[in-house]
N, C-alpha and C. Protein backbone atom coordinates (compact mmCIF):
# COMPACT_ATOMS: atom_id res chain seq x y z
N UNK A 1 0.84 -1.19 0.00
CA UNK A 1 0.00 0.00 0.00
C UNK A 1 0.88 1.25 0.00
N UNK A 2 0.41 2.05 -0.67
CA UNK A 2 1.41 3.36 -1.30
C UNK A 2 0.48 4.35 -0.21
N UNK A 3 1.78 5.22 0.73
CA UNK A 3 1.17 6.69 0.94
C UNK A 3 0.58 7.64 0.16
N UNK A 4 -0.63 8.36 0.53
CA UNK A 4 -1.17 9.26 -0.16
C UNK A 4 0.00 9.81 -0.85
N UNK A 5 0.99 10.84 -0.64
CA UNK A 5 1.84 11.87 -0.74
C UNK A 5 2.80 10.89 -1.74
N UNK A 6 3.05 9.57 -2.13
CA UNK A 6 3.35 9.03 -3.26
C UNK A 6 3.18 8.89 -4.01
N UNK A 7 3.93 9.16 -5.23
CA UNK A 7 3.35 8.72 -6.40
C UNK A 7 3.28 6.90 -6.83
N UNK A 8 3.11 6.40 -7.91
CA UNK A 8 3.05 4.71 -7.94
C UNK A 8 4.20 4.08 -8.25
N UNK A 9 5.58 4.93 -8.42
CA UNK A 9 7.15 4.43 -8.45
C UNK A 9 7.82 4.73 -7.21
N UNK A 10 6.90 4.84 -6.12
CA UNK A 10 7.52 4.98 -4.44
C UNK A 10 8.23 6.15 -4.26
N UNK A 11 7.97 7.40 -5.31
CA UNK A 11 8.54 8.50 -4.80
C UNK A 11 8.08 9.64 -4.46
N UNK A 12 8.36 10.67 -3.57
CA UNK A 12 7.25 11.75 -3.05
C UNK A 12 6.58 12.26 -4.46
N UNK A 13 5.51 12.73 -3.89
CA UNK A 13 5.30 13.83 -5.13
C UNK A 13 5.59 15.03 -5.12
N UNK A 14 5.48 16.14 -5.92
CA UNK A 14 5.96 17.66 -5.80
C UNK A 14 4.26 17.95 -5.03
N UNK A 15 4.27 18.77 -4.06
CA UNK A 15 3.49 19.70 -3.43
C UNK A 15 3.50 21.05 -3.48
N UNK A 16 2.50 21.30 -3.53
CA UNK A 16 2.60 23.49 -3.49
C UNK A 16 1.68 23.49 -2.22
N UNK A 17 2.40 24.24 -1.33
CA UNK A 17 1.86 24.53 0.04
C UNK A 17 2.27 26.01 0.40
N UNK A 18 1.31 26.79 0.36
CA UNK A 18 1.26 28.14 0.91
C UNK A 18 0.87 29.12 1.90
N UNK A 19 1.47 29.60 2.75
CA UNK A 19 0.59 30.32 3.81
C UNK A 19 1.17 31.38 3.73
N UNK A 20 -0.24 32.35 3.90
CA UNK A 20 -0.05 33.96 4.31
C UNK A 20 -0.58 34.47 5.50
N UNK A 21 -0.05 35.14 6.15
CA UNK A 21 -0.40 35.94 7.50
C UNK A 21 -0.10 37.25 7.62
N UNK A 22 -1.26 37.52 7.68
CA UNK A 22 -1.58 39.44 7.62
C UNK A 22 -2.22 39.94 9.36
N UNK A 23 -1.71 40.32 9.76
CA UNK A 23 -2.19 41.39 10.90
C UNK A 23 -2.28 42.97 10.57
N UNK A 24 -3.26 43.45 10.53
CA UNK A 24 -4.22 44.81 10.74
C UNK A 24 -4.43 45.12 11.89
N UNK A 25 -4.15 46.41 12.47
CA UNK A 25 -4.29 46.96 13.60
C UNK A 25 -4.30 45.31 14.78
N UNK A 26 -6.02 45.27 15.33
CA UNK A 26 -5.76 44.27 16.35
C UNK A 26 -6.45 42.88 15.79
N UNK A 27 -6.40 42.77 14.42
CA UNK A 27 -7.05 41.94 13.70
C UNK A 27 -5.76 40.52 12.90
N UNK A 28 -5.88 39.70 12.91
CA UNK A 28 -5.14 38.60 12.34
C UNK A 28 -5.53 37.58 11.24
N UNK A 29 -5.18 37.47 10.28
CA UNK A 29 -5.66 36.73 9.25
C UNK A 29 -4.73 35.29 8.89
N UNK A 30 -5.47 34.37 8.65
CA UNK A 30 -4.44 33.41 7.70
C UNK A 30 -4.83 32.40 7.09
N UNK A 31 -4.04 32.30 6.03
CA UNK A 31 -4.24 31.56 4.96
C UNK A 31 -4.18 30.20 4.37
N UNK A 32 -4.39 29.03 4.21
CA UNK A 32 -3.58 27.95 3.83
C UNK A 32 -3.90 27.22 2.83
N UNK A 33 -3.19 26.78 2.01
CA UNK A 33 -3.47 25.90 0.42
C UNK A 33 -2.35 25.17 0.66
N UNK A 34 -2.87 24.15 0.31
CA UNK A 34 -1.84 22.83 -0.39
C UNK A 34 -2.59 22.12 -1.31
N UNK A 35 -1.42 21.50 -2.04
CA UNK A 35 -2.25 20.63 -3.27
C UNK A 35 -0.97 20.07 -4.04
N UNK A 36 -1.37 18.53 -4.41
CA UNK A 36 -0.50 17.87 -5.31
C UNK A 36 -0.60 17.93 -6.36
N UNK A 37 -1.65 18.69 -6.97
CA UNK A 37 -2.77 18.84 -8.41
C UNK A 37 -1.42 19.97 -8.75
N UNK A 38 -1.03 19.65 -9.63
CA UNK A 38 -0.19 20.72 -10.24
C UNK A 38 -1.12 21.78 -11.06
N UNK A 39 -2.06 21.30 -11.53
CA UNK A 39 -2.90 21.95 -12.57
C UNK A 39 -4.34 22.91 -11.96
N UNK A 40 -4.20 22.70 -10.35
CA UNK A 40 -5.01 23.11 -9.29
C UNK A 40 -4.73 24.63 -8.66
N UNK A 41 -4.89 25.95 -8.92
CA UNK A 41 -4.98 26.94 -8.86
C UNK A 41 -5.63 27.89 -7.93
């Protein structure tokens, strides 16, 4: 059985994982995306 995060020749796959964090005055924001979908936007 193959890990999710593998591809089917036992090697990781490429990931895009991004986070942003913005603070405004007393306000905090944040962000998060990941995805193995290269074609996923």
């Amino acid at each position: 059985m193959l890990m999710k995060n593998m591809n089917d020749k036992g090697r990781w796959k490429v990931m895009i994982h991004m986070i942003a964090l913005v603070k405004q005055g007393d306000v905090a924001f944040a962000y998060h995306f990941a995805t193995a979908d290269k074609k996923e936007k």
